[in-house]
N, C-alpha and C. Protein backbone atom coordinates (compact mmCIF):
# COMPACT_ATOMS: atom_id res chain seq x y z
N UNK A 1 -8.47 -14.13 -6.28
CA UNK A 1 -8.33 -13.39 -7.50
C UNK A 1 -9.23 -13.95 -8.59
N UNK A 2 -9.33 -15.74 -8.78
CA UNK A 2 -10.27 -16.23 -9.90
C UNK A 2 -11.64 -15.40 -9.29
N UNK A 3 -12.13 -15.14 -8.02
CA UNK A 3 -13.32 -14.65 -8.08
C UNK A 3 -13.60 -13.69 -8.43
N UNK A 4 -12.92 -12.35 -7.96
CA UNK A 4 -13.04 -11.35 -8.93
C UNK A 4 -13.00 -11.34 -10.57
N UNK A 5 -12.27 -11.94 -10.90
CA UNK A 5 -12.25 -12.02 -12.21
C UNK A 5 -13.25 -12.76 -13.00
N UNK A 6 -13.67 -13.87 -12.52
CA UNK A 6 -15.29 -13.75 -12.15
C UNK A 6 -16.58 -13.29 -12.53
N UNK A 7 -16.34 -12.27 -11.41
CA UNK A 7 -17.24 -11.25 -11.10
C UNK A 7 -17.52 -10.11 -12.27
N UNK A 8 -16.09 -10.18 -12.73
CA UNK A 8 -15.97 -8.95 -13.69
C UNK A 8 -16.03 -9.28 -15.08
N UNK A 9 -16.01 -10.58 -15.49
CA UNK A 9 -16.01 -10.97 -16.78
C UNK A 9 -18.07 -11.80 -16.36
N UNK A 10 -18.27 -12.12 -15.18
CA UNK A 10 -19.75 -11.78 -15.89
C UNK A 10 -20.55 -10.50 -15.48
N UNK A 11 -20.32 -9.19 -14.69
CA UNK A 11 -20.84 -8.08 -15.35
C UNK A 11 -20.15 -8.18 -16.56
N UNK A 12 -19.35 -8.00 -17.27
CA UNK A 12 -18.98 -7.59 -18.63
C UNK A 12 -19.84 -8.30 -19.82
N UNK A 13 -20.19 -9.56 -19.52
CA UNK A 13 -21.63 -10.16 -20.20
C UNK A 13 -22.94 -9.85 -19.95
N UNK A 14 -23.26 -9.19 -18.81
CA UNK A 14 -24.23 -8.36 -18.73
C UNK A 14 -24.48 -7.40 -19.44
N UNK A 15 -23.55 -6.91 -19.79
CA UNK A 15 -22.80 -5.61 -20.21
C UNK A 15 -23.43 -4.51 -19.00
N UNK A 16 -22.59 -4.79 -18.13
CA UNK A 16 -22.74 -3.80 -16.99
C UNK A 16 -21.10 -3.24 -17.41
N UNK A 17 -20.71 -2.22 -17.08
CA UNK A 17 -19.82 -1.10 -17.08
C UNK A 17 -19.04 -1.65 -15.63
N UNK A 18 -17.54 -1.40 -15.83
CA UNK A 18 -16.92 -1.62 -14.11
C UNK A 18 -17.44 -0.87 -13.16
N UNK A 19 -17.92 0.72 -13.44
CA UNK A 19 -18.32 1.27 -12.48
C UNK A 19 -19.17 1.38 -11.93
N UNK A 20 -20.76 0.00 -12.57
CA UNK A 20 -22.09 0.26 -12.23
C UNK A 20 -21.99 -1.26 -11.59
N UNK A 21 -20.50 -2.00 -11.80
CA UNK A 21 -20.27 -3.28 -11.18
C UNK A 21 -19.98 -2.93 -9.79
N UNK A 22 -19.26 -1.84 -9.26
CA UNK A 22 -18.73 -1.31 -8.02
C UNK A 22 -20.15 -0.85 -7.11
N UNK A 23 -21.24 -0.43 -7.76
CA UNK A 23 -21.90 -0.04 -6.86
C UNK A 23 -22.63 -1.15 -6.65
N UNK A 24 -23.63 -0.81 -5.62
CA UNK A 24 -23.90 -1.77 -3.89
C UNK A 24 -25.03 -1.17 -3.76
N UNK A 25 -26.34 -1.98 -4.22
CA UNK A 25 -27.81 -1.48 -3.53
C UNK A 25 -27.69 -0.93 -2.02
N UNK A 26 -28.27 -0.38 -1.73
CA UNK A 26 -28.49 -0.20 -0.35
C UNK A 26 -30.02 -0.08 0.20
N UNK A 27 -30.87 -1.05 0.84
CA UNK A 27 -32.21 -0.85 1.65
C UNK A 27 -32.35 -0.70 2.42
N UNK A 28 -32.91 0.09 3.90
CA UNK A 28 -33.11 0.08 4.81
C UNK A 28 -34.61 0.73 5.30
N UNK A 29 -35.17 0.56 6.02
CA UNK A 29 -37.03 0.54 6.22
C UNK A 29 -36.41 2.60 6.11
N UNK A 30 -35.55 3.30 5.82
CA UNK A 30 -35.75 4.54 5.66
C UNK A 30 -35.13 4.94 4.58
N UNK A 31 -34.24 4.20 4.07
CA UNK A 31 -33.77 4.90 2.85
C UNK A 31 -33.33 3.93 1.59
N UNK A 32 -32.84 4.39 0.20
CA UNK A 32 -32.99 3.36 -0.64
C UNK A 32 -32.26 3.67 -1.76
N UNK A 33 -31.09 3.12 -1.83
CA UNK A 33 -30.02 4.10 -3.10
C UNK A 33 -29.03 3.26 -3.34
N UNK A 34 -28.33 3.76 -4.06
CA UNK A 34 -27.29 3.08 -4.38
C UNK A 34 -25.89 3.59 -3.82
N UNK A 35 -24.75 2.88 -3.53
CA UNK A 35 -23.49 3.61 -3.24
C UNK A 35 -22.35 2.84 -4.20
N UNK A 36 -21.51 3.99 -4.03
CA UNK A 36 -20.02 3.59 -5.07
C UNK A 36 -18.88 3.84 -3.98
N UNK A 37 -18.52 3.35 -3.52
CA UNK A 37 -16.95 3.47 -2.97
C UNK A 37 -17.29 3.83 -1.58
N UNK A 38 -18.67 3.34 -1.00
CA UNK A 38 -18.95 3.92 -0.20
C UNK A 38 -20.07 4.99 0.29
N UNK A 39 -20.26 5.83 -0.73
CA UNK A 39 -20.74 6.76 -0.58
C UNK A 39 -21.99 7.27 -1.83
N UNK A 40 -22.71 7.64 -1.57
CA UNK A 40 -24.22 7.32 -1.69
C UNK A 40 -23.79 8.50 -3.08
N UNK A 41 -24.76 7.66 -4.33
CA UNK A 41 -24.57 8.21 -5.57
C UNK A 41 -25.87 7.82 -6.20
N UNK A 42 -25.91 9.20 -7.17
CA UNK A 42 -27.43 8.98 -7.88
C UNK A 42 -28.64 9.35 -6.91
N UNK A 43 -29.95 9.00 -7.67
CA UNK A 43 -31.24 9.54 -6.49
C UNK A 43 -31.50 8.54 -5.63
N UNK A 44 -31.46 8.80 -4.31
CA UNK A 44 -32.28 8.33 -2.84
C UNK A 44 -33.20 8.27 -3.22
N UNK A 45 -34.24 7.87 -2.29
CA UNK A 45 -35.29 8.05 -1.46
C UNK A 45 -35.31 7.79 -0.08
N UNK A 46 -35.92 8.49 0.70
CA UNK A 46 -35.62 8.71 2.36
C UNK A 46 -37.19 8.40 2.82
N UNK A 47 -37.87 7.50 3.28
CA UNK A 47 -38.70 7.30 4.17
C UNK A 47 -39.28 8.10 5.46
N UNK A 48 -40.19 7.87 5.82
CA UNK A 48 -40.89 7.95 7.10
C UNK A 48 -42.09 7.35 7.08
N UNK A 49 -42.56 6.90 8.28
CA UNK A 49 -43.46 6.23 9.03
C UNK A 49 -44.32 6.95 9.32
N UNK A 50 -45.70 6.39 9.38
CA UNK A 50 -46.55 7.36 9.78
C UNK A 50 -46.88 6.88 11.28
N UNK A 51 -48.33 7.23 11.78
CA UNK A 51 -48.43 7.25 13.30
C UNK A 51 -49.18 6.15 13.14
N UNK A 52 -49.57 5.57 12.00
CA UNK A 52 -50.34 4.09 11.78
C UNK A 52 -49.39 3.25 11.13
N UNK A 53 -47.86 3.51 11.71
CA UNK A 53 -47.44 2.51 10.41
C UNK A 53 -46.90 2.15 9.35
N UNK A 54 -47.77 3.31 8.43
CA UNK A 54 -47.15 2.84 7.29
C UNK A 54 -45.94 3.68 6.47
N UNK A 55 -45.28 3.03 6.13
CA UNK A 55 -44.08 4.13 5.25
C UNK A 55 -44.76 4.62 4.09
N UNK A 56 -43.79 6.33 4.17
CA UNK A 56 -43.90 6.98 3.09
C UNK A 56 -43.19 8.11 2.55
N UNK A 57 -42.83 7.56 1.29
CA UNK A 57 -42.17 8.11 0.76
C UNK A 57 -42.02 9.83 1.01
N UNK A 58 -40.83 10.24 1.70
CA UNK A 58 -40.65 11.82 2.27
C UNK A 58 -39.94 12.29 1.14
N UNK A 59 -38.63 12.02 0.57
CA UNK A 59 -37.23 12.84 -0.09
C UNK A 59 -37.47 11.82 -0.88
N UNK A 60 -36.97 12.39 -2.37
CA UNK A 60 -35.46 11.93 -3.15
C UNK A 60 -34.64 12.85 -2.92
N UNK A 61 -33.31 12.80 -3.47
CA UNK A 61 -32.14 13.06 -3.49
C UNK A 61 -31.01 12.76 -4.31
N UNK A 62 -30.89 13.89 -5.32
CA UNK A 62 -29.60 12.96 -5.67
C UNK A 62 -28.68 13.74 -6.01
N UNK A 63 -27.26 12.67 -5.20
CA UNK A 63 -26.38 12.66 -4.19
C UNK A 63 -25.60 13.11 -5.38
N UNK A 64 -25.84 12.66 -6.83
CA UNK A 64 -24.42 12.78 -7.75
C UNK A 64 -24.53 14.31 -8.30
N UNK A 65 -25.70 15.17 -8.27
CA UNK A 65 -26.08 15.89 -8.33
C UNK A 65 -25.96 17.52 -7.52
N UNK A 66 -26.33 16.75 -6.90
CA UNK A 66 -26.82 17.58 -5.18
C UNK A 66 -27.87 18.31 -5.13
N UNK A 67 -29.01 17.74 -5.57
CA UNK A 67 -30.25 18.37 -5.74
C UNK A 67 -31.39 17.80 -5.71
N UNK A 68 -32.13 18.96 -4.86
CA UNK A 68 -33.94 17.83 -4.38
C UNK A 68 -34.12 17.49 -5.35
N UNK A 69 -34.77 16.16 -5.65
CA UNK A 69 -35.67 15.93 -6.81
C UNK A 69 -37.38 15.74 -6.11
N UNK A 70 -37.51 15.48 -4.97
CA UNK A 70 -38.92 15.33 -5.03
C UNK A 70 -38.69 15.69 -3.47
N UNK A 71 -39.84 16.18 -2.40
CA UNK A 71 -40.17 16.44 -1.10
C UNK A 71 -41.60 16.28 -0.78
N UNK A 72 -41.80 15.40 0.28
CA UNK A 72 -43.27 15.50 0.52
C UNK A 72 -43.96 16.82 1.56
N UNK A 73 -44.70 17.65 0.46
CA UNK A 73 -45.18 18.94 1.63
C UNK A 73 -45.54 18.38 2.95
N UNK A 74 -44.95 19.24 3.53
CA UNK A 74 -45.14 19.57 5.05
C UNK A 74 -45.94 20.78 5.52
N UNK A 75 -46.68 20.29 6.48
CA UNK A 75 -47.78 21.49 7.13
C UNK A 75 -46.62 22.95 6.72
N UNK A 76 -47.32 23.77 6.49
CA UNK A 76 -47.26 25.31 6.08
C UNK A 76 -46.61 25.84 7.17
N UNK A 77 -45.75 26.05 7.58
CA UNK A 77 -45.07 27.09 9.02
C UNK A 77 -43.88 27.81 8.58
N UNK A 78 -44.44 29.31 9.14
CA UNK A 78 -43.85 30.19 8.80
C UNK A 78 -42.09 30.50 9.29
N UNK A 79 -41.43 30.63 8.79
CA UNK A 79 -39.74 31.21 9.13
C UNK A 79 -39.21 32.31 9.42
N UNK A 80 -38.16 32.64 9.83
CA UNK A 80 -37.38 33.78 10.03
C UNK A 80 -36.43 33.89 9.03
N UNK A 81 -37.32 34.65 7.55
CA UNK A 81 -36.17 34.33 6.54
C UNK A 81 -35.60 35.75 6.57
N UNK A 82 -34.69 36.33 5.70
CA UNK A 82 -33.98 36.77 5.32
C UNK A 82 -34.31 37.17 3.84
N UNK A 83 -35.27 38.30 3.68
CA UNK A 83 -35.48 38.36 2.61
C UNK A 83 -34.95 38.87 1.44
N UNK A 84 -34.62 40.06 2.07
CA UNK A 84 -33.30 41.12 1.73
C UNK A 84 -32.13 41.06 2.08
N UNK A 85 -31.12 41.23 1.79
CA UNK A 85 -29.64 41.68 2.76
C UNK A 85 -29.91 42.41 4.03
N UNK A 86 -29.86 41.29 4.76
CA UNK A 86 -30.34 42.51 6.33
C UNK A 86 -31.28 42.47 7.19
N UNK A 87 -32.43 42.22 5.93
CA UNK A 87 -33.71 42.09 6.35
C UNK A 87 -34.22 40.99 7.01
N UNK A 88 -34.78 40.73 7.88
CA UNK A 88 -35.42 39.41 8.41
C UNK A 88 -37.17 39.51 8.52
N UNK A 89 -37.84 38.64 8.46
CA UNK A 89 -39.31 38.46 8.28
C UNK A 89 -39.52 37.03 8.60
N UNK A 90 -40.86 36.96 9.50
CA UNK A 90 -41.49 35.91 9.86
C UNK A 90 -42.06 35.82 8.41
N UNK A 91 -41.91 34.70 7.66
CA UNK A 91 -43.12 34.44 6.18
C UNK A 91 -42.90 33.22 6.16
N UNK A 92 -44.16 32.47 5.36
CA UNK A 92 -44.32 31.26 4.48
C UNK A 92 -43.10 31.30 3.69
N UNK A 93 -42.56 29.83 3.48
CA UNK A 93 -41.67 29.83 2.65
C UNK A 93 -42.63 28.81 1.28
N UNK A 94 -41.82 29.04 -0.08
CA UNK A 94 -42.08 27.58 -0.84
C UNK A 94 -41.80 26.45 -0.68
N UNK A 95 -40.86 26.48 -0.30
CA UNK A 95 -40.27 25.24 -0.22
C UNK A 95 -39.33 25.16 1.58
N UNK A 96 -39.85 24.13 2.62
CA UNK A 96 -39.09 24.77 4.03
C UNK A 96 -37.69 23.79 3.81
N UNK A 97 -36.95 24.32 4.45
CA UNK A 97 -35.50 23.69 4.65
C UNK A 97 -35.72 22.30 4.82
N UNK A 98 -34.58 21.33 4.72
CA UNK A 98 -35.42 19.89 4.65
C UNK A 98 -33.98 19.64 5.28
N UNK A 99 -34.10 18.83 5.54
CA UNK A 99 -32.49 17.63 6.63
C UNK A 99 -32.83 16.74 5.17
N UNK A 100 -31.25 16.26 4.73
CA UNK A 100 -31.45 15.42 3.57
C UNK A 100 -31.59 14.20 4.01
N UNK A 101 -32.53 13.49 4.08
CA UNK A 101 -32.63 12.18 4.64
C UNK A 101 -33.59 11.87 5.89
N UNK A 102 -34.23 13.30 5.91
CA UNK A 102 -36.16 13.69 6.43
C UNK A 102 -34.90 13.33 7.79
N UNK A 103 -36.65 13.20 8.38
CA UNK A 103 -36.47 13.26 10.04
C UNK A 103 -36.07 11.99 10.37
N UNK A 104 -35.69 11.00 9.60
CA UNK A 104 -35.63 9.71 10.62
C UNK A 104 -33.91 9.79 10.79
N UNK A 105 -33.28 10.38 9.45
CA UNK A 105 -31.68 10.76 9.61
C UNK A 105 -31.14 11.81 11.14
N UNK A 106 -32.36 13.07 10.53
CA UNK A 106 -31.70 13.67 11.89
C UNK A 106 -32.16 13.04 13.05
N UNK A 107 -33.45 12.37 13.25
CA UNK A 107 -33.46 11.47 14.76
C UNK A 107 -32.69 11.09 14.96
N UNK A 108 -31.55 10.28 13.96
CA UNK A 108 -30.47 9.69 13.85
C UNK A 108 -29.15 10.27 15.18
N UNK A 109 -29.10 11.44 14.51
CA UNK A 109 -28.02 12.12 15.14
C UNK A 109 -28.64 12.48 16.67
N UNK A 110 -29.82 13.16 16.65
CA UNK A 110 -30.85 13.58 17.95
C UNK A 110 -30.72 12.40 19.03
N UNK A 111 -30.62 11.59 18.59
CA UNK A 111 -30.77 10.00 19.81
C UNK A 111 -29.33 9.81 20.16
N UNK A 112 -28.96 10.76 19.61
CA UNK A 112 -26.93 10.80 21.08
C UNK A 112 -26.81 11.33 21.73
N UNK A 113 -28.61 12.07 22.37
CA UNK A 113 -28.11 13.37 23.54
C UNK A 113 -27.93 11.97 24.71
N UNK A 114 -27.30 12.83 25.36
CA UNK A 114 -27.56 12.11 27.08
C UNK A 114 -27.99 12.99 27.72
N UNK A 115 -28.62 12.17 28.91
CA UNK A 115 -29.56 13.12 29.57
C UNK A 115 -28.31 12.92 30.83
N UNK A 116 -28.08 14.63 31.11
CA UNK A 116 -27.48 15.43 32.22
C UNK A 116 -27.49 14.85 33.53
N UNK A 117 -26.45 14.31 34.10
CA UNK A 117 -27.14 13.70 35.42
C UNK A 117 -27.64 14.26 36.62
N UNK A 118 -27.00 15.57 36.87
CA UNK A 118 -27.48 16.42 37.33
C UNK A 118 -29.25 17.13 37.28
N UNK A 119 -29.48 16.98 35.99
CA UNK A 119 -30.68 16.99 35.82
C UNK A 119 -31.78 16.33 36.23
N UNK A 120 -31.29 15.00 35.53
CA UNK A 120 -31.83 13.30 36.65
C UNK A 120 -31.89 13.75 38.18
N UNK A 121 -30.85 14.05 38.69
CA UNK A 121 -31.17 14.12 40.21
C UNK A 121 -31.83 15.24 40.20
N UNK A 122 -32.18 16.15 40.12
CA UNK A 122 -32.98 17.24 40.06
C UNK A 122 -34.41 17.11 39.54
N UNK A 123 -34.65 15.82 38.60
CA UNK A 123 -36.04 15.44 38.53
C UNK A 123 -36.20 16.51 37.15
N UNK A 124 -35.22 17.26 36.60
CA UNK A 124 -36.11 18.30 35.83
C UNK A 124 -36.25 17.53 34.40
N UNK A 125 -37.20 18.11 33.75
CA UNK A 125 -37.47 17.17 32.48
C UNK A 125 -38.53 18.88 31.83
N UNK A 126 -38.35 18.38 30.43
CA UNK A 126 -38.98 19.44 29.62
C UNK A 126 -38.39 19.28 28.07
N UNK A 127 -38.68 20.76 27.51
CA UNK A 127 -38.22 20.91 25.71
C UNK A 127 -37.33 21.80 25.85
N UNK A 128 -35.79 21.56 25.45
CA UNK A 128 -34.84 22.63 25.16
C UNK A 128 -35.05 22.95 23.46
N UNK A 129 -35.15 23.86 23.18
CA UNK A 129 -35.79 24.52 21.88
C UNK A 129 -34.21 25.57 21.51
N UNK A 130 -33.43 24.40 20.33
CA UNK A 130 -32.27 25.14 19.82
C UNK A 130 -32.98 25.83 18.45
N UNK A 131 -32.19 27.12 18.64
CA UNK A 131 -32.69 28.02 17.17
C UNK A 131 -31.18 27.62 16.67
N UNK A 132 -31.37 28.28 14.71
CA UNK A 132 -29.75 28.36 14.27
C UNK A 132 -30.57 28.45 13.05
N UNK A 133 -29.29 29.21 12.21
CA UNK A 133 -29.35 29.77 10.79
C UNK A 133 -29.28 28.40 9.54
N UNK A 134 -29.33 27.99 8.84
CA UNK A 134 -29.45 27.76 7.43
C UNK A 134 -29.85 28.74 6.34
N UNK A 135 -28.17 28.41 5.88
CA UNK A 135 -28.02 29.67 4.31
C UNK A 135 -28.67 28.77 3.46
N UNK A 136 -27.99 29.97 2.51
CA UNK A 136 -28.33 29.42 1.39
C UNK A 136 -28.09 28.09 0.96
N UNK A 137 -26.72 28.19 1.55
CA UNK A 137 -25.82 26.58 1.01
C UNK A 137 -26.40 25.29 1.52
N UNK A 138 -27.10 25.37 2.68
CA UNK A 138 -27.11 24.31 3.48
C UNK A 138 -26.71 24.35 4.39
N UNK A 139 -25.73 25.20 5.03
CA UNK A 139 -24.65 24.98 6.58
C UNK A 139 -25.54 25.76 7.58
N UNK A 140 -25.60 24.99 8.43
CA UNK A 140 -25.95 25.44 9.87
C UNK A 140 -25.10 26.45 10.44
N UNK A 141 -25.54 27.14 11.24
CA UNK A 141 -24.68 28.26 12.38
C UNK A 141 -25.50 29.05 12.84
N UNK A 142 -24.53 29.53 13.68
CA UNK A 142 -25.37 30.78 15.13
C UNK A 142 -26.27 30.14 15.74
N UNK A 143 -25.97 28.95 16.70
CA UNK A 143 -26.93 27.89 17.41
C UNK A 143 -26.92 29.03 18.66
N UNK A 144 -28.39 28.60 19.27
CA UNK A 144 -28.31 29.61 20.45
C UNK A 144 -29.79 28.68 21.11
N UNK A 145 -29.38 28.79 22.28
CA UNK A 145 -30.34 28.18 23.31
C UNK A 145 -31.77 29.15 23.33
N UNK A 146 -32.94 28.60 22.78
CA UNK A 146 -34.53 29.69 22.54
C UNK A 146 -35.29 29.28 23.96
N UNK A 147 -35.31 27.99 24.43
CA UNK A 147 -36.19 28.02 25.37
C UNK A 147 -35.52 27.44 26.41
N UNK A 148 -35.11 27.37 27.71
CA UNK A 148 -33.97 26.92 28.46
C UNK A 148 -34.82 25.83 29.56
N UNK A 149 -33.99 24.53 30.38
CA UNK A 149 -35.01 23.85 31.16
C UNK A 149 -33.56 23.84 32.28
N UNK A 150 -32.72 24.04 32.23
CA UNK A 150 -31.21 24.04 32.80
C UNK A 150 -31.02 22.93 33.54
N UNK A 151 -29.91 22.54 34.34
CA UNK A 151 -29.64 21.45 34.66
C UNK A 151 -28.57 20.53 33.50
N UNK A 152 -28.15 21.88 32.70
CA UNK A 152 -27.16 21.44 31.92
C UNK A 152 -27.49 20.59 30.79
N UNK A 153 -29.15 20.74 30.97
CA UNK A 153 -29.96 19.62 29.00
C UNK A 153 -29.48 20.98 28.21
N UNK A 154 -29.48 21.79 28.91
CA UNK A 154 -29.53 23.32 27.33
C UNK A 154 -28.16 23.03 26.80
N UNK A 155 -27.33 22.53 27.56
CA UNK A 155 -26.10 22.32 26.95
C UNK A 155 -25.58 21.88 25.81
N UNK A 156 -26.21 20.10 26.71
CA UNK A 156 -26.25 18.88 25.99
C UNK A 156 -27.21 19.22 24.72
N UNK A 157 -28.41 20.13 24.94
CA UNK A 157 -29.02 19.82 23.40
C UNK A 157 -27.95 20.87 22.25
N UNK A 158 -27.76 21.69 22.85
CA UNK A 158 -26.79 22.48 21.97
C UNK A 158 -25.94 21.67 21.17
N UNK A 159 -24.45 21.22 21.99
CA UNK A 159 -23.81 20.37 21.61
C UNK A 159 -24.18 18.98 20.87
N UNK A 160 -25.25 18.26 20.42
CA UNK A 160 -26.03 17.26 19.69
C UNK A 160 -26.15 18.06 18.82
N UNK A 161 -26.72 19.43 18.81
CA UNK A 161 -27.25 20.11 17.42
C UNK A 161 -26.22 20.62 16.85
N UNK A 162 -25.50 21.42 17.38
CA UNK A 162 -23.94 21.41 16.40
C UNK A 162 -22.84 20.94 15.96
N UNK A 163 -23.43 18.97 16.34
CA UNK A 163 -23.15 18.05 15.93
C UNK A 163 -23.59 17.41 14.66
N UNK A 164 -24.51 17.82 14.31
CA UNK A 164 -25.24 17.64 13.25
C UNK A 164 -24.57 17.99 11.74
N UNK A 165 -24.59 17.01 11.21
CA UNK A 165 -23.64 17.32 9.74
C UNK A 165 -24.59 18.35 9.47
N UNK A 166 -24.02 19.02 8.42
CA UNK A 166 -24.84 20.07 8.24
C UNK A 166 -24.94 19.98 6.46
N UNK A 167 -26.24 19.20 6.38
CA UNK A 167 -26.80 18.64 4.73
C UNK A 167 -27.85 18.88 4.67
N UNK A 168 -28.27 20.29 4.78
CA UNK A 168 -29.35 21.01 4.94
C UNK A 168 -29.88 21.43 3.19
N UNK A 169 -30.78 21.04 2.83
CA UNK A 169 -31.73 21.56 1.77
C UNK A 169 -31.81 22.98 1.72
N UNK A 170 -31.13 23.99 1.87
CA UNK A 170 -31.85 25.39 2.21
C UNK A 170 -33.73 25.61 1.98
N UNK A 171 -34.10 26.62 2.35
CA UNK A 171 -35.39 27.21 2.09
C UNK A 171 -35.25 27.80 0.62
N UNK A 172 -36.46 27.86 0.22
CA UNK A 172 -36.56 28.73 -0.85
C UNK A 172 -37.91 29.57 -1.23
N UNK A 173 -38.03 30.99 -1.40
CA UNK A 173 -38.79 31.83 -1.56
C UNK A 173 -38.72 32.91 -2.79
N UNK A 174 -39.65 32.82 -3.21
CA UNK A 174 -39.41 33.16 -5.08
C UNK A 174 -38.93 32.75 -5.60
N UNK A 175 -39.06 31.88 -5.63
CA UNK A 175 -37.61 30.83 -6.36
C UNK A 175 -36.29 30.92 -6.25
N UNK A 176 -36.01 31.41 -5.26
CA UNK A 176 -34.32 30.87 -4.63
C UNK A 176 -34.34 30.95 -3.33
N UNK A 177 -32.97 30.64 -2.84
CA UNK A 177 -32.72 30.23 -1.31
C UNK A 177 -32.35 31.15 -0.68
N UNK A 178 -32.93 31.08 0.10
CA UNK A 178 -32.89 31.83 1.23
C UNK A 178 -32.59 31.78 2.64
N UNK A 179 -31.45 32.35 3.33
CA UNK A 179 -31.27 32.17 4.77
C UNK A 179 -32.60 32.03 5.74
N UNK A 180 -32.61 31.09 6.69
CA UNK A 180 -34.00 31.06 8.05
C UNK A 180 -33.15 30.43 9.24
N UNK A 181 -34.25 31.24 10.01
CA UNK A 181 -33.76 30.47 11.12
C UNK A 181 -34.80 29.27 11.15
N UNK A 182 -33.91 28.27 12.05
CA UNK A 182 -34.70 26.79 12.10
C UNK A 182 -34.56 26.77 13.29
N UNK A 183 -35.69 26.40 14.14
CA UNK A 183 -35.93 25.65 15.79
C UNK A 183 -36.10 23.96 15.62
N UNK A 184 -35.27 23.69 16.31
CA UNK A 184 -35.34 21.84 16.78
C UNK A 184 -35.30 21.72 18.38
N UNK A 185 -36.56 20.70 18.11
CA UNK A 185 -36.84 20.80 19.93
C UNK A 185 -36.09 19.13 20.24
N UNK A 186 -35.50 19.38 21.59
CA UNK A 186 -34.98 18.54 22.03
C UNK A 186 -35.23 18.07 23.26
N UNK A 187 -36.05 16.49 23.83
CA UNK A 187 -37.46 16.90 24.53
C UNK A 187 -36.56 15.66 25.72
N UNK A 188 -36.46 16.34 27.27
CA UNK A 188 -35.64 15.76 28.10
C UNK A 188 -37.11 14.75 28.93
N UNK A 189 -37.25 13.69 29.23
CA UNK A 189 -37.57 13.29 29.65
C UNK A 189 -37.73 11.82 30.57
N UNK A 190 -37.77 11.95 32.04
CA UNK A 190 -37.16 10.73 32.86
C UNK A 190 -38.31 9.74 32.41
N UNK A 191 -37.72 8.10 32.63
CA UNK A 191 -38.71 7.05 32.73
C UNK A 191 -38.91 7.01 33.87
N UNK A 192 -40.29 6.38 33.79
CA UNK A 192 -41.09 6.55 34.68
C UNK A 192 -40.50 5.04 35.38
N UNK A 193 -40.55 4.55 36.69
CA UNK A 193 -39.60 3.41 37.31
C UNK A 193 -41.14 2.66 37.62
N UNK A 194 -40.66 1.39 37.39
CA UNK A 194 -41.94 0.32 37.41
C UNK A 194 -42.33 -0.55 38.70
């Protein structure tokens, strides 16, 4: 108990506030924020690596908010938005749907498929290519198997992808959000035995 008390009578000579005493840096080679009670408050930043190396800055985020503050463009590829009520269209978006916490978060979740054993003995290996909606809000749905390698990976990638929290950035076109469909490839492949 003397330590806390402590703790709290020297933030209070800091003049730090109890509640900016509660939060907890957080670093990791992908992301960089602060948390309160646990749970990630104020603006992120979310990392990625390049193919030489070096990190770079992808996302902010902030969490107390719930709103992009910064995204690093990504090559130009077109969507299945929803332009109208009803309507669907392959187009450029402004802004493409983003996973909050770039690609190294959703690798995150992506690196719990298992590979099918059935498949293994069957030798088959390839890209199961899941489609699915992102609204406006952010939430994922209507997952559906686009390119199939069977042997029960179409399954397994399904089930990983509608595992996926669903903290989706929506798209946005004319300046608001807009429903698309999103493809994530999920790529089955045996090691090679030495």
């Amino acid at each position: 108990m003397k330590h806390l008390y402590a703790v709290v009578v020297l933030g209070a000579m800091l003049g730090l506030s109890p509640a900016a005493q509660a939060q907890k840096q957080r670093t990791t080679d992908t992301e960089s924020g602060m948390l309160e009670k646990g749970k990630k408050v104020g603006v992120w930043e979310y990392f990625s690596h390049t193919r030489d190396g070096r990190q770079v800055l992808v996302q902010r985020y902030d969490h107390t908010t719930n709103k992009l503050v910064y995204y690093r463009p990504i090559e130009d590829v077109p969507y299945n938005a929803e332009v109208t009520p009803g309507q669907w269209t392959r187009t450029n978006v402004q802004q493409p749907p983003l996973y909050i916490g770039g690609e190294a978060a959703l690798a995150g979740y992506m690196s719990k498929m298992n590979y099918p054993q059935a498949a293994q003995n069957r030798n088959i290996q390839g890209k199961v290519l899941i489609t699915f909606m992102i609204d406006t809000l952010g939430q994922a749905s209507k997952h559906k198997v686009l390119n199939s390698i069977g042997g029960g990976c179409d399954e397994e990638a399904l089930r990983v992808c509608q595992s996926i929290p669903s903290q989706w950035v929506p798209a946005r076109l004319a300046g608001r959000a807009v429903p698309v469909m999103y493809e994530l490839p999920f790529t089955f492949r045996l090691q090679k035995a030495n």
